[in-house]
C-alpha atoms as a PDB file:
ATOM      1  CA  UNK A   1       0.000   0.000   0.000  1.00  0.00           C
ATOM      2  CA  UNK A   2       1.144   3.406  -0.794  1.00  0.00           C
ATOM      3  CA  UNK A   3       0.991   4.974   2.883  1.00  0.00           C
ATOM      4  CA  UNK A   4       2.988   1.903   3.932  1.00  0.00           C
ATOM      5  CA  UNK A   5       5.448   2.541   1.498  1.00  0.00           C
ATOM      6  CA  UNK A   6       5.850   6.549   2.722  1.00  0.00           C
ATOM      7  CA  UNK A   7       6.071   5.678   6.337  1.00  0.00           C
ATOM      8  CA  UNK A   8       9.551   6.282   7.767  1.00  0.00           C
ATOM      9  CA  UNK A   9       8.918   3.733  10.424  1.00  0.00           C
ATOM     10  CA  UNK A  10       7.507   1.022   8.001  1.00  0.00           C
ATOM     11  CA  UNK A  11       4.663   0.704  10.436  1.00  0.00           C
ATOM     12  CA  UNK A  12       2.402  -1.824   8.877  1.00  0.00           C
ATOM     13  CA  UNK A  13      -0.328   0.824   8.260  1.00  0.00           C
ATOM     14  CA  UNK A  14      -2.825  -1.508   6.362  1.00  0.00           C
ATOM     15  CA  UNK A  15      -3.194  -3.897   9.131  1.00  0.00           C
ATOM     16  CA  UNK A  16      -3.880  -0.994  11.647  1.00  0.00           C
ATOM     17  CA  UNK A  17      -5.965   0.356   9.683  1.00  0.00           C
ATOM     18  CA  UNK A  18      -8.485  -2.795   9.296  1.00  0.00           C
ATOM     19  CA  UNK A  19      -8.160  -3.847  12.847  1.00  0.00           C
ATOM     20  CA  UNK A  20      -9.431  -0.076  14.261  1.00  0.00           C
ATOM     21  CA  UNK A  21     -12.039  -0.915  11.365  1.00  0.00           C
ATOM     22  CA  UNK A  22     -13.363  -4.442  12.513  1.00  0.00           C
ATOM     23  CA  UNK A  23     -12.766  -3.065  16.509  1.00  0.00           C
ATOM     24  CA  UNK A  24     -10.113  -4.600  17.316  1.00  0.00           C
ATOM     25  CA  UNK A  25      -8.217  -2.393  19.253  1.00  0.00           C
ATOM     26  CA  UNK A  26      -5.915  -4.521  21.040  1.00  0.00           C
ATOM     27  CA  UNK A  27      -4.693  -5.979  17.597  1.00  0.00           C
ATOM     28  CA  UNK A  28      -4.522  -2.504  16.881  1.00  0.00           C
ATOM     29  CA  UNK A  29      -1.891  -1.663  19.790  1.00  0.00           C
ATOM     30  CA  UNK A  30       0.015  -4.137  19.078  1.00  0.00           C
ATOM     31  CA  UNK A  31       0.453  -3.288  15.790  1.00  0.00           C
ATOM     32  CA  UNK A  32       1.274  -0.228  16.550  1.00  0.00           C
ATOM     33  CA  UNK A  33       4.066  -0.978  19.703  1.00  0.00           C
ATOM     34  CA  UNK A  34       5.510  -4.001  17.552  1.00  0.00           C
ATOM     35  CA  UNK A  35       7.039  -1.054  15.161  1.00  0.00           C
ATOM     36  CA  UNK A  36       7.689   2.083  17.211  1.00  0.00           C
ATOM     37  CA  UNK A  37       8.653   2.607  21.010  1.00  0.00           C
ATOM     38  CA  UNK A  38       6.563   5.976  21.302  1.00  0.00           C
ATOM     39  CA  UNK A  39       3.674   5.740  19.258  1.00  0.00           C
ATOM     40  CA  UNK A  40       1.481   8.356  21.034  1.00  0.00           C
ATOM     41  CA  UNK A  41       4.301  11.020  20.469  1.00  0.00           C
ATOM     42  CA  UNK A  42       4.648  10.189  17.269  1.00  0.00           C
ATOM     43  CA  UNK A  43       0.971  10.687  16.420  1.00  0.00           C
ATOM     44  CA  UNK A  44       1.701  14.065  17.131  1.00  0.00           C
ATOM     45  CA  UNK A  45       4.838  15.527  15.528  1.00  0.00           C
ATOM     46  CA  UNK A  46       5.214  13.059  12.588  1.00  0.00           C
ATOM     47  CA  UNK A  47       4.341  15.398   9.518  1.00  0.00           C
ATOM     48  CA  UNK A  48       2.550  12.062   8.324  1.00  0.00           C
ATOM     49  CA  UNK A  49       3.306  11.528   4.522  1.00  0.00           C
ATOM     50  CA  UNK A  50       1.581   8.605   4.492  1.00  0.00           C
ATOM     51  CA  UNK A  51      -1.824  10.513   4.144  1.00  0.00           C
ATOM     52  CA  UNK A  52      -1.000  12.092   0.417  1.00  0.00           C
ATOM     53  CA  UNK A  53      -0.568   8.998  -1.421  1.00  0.00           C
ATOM     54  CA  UNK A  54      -3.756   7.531   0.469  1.00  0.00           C
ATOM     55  CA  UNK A  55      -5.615   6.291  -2.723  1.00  0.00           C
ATOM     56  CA  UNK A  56      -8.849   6.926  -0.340  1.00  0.00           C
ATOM     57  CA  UNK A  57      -8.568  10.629  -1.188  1.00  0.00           C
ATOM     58  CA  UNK A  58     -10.028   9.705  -5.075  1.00  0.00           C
ATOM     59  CA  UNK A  59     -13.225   8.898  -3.355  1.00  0.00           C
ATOM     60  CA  UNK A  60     -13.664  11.750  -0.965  1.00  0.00           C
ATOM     61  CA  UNK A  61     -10.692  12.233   0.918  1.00  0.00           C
ATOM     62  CA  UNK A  62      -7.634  10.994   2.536  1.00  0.00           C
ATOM     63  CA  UNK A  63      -7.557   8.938   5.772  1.00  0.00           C
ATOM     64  CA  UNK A  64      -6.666  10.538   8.666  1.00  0.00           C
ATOM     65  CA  UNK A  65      -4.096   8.482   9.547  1.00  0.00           C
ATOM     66  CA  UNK A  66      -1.779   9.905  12.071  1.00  0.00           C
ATOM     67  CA  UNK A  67      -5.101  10.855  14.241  1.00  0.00           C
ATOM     68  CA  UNK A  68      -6.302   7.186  14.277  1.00  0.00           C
ATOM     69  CA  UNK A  69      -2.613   5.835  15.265  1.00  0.00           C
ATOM     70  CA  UNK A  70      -2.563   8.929  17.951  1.00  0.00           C
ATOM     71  CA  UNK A  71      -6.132   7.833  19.354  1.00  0.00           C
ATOM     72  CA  UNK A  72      -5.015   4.440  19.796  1.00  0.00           C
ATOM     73  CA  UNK A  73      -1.865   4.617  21.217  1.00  0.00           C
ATOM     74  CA  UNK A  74      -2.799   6.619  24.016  1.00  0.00           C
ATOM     75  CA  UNK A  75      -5.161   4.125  24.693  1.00  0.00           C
ATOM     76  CA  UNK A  76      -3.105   1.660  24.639  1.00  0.00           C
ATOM     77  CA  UNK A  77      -0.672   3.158  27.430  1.00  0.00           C
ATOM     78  CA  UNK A  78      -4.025   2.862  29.374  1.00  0.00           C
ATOM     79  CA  UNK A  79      -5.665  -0.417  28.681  1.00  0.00           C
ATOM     80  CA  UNK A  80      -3.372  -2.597  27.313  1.00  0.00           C
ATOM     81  CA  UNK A  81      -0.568  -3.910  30.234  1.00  0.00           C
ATOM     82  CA  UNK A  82      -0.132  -6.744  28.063  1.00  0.00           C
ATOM     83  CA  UNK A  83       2.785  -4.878  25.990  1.00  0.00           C
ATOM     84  CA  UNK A  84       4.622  -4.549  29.232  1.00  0.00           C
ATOM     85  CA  UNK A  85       5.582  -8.248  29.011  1.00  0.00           C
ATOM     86  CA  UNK A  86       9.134  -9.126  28.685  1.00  0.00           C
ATOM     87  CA  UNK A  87      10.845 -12.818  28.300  1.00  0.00           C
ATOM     88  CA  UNK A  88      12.518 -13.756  31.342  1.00  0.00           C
ATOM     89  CA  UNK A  89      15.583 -12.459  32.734  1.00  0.00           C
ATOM     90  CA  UNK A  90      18.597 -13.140  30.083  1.00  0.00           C
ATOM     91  CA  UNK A  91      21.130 -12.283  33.219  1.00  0.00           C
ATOM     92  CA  UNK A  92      22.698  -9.642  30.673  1.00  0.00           C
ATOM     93  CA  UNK A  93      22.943  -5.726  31.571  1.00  0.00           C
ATOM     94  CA  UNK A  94      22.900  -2.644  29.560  1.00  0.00           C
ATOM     95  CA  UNK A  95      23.931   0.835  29.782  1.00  0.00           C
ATOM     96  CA  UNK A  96      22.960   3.145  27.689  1.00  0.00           C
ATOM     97  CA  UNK A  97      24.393   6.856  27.722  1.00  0.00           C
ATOM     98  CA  UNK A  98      21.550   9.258  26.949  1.00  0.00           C
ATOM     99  CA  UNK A  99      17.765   8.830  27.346  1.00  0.00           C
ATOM    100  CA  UNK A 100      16.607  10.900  24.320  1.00  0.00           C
ATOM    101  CA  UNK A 101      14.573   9.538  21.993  1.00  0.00           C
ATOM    102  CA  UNK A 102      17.266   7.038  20.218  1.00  0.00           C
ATOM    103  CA  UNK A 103      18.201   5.813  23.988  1.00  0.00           C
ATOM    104  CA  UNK A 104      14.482   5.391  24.352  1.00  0.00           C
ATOM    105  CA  UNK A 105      13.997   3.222  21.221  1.00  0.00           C
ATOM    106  CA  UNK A 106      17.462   1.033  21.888  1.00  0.00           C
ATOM    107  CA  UNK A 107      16.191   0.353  25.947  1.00  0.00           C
ATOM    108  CA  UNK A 108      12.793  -0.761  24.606  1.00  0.00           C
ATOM    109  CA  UNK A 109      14.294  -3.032  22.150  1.00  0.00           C
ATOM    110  CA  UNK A 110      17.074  -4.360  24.735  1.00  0.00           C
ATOM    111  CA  UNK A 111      14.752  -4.437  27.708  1.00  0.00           C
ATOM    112  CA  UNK A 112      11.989  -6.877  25.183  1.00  0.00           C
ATOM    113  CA  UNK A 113      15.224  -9.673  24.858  1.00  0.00           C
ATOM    114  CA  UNK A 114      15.074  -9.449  28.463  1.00  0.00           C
ATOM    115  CA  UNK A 115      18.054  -7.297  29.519  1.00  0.00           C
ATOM    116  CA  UNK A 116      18.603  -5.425  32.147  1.00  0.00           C
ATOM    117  CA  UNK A 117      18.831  -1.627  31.273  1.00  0.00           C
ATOM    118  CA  UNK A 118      19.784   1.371  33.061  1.00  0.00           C
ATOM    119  CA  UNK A 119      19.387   4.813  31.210  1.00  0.00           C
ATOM    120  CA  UNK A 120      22.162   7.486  32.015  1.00  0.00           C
ATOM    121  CA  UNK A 121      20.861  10.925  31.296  1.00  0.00           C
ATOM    122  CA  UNK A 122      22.785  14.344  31.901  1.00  0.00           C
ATOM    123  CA  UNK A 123      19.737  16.405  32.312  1.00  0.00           C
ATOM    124  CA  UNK A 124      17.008  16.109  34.995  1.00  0.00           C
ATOM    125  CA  UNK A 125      14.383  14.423  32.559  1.00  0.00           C
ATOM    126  CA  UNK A 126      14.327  12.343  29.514  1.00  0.00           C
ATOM    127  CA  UNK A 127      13.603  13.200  26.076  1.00  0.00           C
ATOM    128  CA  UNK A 128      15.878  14.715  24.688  1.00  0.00           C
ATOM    129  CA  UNK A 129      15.853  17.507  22.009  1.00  0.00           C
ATOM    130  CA  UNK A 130      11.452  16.078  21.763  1.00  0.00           C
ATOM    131  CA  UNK A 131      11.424  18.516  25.278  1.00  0.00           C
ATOM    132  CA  UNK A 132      11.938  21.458  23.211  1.00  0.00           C
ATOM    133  CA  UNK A 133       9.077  20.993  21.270  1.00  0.00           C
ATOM    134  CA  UNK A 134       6.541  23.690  22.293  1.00  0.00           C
ATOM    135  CA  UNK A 135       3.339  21.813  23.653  1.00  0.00           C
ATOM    136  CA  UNK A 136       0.885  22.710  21.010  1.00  0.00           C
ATOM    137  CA  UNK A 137       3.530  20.369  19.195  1.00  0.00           C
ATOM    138  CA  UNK A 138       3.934  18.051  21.556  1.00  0.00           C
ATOM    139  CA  UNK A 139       2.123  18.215  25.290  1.00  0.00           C
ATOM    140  CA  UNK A 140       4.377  17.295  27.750  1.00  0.00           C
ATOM    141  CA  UNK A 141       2.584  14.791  29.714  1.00  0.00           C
ATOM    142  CA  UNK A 142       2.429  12.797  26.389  1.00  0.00           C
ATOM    143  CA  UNK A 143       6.211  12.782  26.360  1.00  0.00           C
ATOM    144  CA  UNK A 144       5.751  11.988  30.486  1.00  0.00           C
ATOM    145  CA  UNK A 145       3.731   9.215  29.892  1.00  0.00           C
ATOM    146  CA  UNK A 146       5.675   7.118  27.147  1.00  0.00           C
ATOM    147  CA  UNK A 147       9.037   7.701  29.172  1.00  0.00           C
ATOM    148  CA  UNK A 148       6.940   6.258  32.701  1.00  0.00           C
ATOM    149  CA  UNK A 149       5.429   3.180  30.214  1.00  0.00           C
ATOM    150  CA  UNK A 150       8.789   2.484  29.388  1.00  0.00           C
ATOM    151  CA  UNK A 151      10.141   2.462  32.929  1.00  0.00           C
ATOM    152  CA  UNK A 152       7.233   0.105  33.707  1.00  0.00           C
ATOM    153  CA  UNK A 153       8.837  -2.187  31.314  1.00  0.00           C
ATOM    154  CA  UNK A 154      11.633  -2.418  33.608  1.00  0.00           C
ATOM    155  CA  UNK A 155      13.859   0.201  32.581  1.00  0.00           C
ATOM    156  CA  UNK A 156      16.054   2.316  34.758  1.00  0.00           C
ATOM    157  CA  UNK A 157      16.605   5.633  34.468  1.00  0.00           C
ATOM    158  CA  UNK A 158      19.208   7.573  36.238  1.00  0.00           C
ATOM    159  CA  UNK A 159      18.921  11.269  35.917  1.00  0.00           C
ATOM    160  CA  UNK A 160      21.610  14.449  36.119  1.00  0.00           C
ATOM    161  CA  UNK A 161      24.596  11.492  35.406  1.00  0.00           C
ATOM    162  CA  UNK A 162      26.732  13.756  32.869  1.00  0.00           C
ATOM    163  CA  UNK A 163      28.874  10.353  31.429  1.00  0.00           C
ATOM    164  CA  UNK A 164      31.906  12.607  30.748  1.00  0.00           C
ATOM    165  CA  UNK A 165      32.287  12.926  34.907  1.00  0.00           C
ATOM    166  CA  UNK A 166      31.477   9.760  35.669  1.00  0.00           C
ATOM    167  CA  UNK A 167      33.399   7.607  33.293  1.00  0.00           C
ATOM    168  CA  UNK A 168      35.396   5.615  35.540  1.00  0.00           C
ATOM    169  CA  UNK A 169      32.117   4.602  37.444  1.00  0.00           C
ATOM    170  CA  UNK A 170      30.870   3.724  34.417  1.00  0.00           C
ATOM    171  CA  UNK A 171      33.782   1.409  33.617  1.00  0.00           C
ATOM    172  CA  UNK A 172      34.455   0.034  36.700  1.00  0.00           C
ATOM    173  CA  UNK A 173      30.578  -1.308  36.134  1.00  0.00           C
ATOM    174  CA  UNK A 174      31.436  -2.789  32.875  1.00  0.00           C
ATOM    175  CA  UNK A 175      34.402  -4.772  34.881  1.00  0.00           C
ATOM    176  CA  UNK A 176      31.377  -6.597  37.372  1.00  0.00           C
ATOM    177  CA  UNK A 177      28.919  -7.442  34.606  1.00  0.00           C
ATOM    178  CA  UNK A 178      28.047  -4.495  32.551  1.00  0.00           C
ATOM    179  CA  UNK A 179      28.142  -4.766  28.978  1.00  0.00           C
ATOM    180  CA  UNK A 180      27.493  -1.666  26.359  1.00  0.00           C
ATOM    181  CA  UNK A 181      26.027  -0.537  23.502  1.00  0.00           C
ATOM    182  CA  UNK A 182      26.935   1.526  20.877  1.00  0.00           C
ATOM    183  CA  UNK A 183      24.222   3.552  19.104  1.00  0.00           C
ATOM    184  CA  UNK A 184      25.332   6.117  16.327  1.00  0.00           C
ATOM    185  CA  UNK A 185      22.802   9.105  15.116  1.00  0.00           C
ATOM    186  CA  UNK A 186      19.148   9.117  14.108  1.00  0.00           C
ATOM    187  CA  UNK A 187      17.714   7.184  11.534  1.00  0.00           C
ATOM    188  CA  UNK A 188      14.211   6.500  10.449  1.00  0.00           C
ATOM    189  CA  UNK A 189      12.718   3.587  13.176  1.00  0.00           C
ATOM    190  CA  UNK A 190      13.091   0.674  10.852  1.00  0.00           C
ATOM    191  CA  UNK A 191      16.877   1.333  10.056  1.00  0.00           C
ATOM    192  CA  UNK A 192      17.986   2.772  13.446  1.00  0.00           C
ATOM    193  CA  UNK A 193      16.715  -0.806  14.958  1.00  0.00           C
ATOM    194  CA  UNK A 194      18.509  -2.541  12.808  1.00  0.00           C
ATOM    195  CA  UNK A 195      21.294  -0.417  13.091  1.00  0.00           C
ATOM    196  CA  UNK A 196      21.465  -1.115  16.933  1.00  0.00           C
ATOM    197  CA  UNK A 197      20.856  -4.812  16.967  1.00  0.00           C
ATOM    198  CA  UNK A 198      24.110  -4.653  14.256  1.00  0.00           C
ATOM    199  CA  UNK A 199      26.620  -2.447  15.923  1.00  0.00           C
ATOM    200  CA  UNK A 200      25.031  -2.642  19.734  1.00  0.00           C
ATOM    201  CA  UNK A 201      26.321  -6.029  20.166  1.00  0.00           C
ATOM    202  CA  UNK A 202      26.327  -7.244  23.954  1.00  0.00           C
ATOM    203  CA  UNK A 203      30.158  -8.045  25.532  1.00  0.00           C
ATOM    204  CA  UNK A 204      31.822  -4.770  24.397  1.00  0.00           C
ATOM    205  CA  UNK A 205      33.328  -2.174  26.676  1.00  0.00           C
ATOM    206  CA  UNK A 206      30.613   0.672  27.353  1.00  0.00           C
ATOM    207  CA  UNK A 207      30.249   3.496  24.562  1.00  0.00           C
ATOM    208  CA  UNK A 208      28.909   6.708  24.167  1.00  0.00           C
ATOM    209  CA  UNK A 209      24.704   5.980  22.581  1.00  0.00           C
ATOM    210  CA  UNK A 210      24.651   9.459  20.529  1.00  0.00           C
ATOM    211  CA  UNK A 211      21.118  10.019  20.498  1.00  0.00           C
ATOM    212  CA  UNK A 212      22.104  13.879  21.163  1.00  0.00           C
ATOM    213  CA  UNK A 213      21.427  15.291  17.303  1.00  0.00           C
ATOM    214  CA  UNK A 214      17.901  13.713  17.640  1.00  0.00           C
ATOM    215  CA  UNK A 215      15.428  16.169  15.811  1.00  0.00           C
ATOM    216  CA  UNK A 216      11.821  16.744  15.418  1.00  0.00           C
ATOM    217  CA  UNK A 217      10.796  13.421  13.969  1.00  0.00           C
ATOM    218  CA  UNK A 218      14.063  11.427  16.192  1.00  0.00           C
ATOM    219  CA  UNK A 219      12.075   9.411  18.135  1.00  0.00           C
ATOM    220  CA  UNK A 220      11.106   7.624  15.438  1.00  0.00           C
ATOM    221  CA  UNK A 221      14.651   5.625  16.057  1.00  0.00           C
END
């Protein structure tokens, strides 16, 4: 389908689409969190170019996409626990250095293979460069709520821990068990995953995740 094809995160639109047709929202959700770590965010900065090419719009007009995906990811972050659910403990643990939105997306991923992650962030709250969105771009509490769903999966964050000053900690954790990863820029979602399970490979030393030059659209890493 053409709005498939002109999604940056290769979300399987088509599939959402019929289950929030048919009513089957859970379906829906999962659809929806099996493809992108912060869905409800996205539904409200991605400039959605998967609406233009809708072939709906030679009908009447285009479907709104990006308000259906927004409607049922917040939902989801209220009814829908199930996503929480995470394969038992592998005995393996993470540490990632920045919890922007690429940080985010790499914990998520990590933290479903059922590793332990801890997030180290220099400024007092996650999100990265998304918190400088004004809030008829992007509320805040939207933001607050995907970065508390993900810490309900298990994830640690640990707040005003500026990696540059703490580097020896940080090291002296990789000699009792930690192991890294190594995340480089922002990608569309698809890519950037792929990118991480590539280069992020468990048993190295502990690097740097660069999720610093995220922009408007980053968290789709």
């Amino acid at each position: 389908a053409p709005c498939a094809h002109t999604c940056p995160a290769s979300m399987n639109i088509p599939v959402m689409m019929r289950e929030i047709y048919e009513g089957k929202f859970d379906d829906a959700a999962f659809t929806i969190h099996n493809g992108l770590v912060i869905p409800w965010t996205l539904g409200y900065v991605c400039p959605a170019p998967c609406e233009n090419p809708c072939r709906r719009k030679s009908y009447d007009e285009t479907m709104k996409i990006r308000m259906l995906h927004r409607n049922v990811a917040e939902k989801s972050l209220q009814e829908n626990p199930e996503l929480l659910e995470c394969p038992p403990d592998s005995g393996k643990k993470v540490a990632i250095i920045g919890a922007g939105a690429t940080g985010m997306a790499a914990a998520w991923v990590l933290r479903k293979r059922g590793h332990a992650v801890v997030l180290f962030e220099k400024d007092e709250k996650a999100g990265g460069k998304l918190r400088d969105l004004p809030d008829k771009k992007l509320p805040k509490h939207v933001l607050d709520t995907e970065i508390e769903f993900i810490a309900k999966l298990g994830v640690e964050y640990r707040y005003s821990q500026k990696v540059d000053e703490h580097r020896h900690r940080l090291q002296r954790h990789a000699q009792t068990g930690w192991q890294g990863l190594r995340s480089q820029g922002t990608q569309a979602h698809r890519h950037g995953r792929r990118q991480r399970q590539d280069d992020g490979r468990l048993g190295r030393p502990l690097y740097d995740q660069r999720g610093s030059e995220t922009r408007q659209e980053a968290f789709r890493v």
